[in-house]
C-alpha atoms as a PDB file:
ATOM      1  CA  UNK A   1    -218.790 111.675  36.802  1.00  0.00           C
ATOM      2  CA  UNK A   2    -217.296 107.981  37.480  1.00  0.00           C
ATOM      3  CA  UNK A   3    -216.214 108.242  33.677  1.00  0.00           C
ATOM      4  CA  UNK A   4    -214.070 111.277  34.221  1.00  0.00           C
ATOM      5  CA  UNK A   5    -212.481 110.065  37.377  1.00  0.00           C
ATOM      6  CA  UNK A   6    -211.495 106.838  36.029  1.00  0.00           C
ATOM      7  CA  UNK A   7    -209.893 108.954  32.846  1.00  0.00           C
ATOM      8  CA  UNK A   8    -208.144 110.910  35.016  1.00  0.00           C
ATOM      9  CA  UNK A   9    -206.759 107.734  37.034  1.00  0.00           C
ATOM     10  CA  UNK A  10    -205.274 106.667  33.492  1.00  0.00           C
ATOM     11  CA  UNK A  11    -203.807 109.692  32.466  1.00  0.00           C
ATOM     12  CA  UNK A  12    -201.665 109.868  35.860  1.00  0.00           C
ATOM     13  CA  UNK A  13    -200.921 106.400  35.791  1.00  0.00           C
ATOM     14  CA  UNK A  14    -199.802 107.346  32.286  1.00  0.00           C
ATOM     15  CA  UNK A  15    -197.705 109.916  32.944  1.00  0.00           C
ATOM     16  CA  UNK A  16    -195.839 107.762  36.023  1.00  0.00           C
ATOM     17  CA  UNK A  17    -194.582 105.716  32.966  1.00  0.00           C
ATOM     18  CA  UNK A  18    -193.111 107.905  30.573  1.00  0.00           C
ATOM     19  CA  UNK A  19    -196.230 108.042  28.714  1.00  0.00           C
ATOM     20  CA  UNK A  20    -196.845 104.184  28.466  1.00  0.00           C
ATOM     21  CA  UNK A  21    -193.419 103.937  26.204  1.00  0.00           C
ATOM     22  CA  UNK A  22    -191.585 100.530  27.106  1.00  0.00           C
ATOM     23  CA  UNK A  23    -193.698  99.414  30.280  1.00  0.00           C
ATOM     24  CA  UNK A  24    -190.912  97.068  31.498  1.00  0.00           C
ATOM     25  CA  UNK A  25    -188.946  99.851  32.209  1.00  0.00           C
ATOM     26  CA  UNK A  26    -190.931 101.276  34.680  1.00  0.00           C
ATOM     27  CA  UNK A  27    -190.661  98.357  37.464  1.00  0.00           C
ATOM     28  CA  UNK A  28    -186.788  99.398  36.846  1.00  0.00           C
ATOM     29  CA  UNK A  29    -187.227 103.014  37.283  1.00  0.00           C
ATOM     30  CA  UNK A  30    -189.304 101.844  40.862  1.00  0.00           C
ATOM     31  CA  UNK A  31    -186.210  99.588  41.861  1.00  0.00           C
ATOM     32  CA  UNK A  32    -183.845 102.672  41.678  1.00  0.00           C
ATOM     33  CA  UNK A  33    -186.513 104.434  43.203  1.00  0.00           C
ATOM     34  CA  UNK A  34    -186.161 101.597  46.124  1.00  0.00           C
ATOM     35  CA  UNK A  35    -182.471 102.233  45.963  1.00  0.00           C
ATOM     36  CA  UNK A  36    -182.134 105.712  46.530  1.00  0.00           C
ATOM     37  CA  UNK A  37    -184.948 105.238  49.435  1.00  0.00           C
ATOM     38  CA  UNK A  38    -182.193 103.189  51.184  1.00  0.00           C
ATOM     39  CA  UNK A  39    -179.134 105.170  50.311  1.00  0.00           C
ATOM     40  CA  UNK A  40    -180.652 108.138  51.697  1.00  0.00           C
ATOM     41  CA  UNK A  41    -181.389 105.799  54.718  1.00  0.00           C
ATOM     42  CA  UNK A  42    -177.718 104.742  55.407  1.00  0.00           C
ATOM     43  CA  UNK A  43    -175.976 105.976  58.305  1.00  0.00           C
ATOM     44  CA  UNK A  44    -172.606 105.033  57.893  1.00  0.00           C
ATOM     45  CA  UNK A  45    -170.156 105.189  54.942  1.00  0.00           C
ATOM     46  CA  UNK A  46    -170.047 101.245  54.762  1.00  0.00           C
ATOM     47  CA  UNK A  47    -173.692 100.734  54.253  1.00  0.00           C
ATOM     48  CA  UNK A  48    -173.943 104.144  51.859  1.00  0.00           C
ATOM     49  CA  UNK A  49    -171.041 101.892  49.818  1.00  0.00           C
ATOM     50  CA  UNK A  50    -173.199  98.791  50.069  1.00  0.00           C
ATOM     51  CA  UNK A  51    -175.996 100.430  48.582  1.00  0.00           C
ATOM     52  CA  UNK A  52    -174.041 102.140  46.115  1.00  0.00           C
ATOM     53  CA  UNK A  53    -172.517  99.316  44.761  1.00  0.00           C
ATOM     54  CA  UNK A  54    -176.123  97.755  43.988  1.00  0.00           C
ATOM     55  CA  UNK A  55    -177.622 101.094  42.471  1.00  0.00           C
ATOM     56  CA  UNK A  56    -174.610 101.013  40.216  1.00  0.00           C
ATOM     57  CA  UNK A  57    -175.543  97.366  39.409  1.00  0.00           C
ATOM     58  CA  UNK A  58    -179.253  97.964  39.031  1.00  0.00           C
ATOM     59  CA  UNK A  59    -178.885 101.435  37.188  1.00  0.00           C
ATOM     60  CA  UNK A  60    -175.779  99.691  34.813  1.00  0.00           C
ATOM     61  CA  UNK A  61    -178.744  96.890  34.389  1.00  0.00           C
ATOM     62  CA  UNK A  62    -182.348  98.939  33.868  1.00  0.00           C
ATOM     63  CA  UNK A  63    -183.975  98.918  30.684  1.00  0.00           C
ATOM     64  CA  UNK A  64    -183.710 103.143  30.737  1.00  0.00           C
ATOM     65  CA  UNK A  65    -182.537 105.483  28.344  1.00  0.00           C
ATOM     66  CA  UNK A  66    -179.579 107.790  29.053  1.00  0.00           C
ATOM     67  CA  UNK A  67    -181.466 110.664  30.393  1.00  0.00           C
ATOM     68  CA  UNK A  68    -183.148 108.571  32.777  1.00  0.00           C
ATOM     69  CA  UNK A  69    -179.720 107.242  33.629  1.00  0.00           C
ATOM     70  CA  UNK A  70    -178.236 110.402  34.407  1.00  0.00           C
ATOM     71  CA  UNK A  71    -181.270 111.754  36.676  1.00  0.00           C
ATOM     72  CA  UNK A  72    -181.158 108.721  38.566  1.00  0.00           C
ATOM     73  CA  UNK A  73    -177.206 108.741  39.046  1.00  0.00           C
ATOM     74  CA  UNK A  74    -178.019 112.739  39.928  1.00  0.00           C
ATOM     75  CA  UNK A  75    -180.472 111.136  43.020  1.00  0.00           C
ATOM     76  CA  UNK A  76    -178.293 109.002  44.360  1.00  0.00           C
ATOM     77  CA  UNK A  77    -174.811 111.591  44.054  1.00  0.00           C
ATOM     78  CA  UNK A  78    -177.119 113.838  46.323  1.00  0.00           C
ATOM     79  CA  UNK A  79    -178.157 111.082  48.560  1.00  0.00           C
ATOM     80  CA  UNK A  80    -174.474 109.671  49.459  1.00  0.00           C
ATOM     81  CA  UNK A  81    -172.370 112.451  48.777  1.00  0.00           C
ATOM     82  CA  UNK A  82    -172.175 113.714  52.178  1.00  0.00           C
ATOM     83  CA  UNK A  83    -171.466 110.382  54.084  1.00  0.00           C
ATOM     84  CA  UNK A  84    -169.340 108.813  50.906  1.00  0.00           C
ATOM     85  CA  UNK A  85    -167.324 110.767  48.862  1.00  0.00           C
ATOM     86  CA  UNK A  86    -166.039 107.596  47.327  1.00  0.00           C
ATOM     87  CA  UNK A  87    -169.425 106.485  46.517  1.00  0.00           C
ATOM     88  CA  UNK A  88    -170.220 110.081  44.923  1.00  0.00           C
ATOM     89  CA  UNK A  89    -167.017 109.786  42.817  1.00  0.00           C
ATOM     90  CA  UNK A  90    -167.907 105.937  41.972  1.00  0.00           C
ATOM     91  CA  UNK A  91    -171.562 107.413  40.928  1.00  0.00           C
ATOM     92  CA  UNK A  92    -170.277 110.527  38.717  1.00  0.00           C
ATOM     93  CA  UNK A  93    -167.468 107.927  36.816  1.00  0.00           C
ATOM     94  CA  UNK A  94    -170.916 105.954  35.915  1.00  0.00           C
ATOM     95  CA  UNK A  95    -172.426 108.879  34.258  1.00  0.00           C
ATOM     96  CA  UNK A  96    -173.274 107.995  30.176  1.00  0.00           C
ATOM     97  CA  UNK A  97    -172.328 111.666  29.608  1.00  0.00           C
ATOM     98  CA  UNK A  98    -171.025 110.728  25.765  1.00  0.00           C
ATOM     99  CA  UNK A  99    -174.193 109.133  25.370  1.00  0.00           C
ATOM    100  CA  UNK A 100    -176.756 111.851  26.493  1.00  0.00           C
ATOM    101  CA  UNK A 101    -176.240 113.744  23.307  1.00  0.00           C
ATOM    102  CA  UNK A 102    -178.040 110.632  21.201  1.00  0.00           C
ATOM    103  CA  UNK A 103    -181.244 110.774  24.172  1.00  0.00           C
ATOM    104  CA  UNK A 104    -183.927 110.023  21.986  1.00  0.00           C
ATOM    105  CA  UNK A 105    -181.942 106.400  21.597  1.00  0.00           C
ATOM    106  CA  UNK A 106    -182.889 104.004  23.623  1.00  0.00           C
ATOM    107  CA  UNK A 107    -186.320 103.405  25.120  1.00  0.00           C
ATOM    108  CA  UNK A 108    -187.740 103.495  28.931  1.00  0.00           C
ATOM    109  CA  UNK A 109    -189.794 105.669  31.324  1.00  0.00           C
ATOM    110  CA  UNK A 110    -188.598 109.097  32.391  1.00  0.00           C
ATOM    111  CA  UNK A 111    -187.844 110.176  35.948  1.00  0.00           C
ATOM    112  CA  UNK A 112    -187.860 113.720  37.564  1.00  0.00           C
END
């Protein structure tokens, strides 16, 4: 009984980290998460472009792969666009589009 729970515990811890590939990534992937938490927070367009600026800097920064990259710049388009359409055309200029078609380079954990 214990046994199974304590599998199962793994396998979703797992599978919160891109499969275990490249642990350091994930505290990265939990930072952006951290970022988006407050963009989506912000109430005026100076503090949206506050908080843009450092998810730009931390997603420019993260140990993730392109794909990863990309859903995370999708996130935080969605959370801003409304309040800062500079900061939504600041986010889509960041996009590695060039790079997505070589995805399986690079390491890190996924994101939804």
């Amino acid at each position: 009984m214990f046994r199974g729970v304590g599998l199962a515990l793994v396998v979703l811890v797992l599978a919160g980290c891109g499969g275990g590939s490249k642990k350091e990534a994930c505290p990265a992937v939990l930072k952006l998460d951290r970022d988006l938490v407050a963009m989506r927070a912000a109430t005026t367009e100076a503090a949206a472009s506050r908080l843009t600026d450092r998810f730009l800097h931390d997603v420019d920064t993260a140990p993730i792969n392109n794909l990863t990259r990309n859903r995370m710049i999708d996130h935080a388009a969605a959370a801003v666009s409304a309040l800062c359409p500079q900061c939504f055309q600041a986010l889509e200029a960041d996009r590695p589009i060039p790079a997505i078609a070589q995805a399986g380079a690079g390491a890190g954990c996924s994101a939804s």
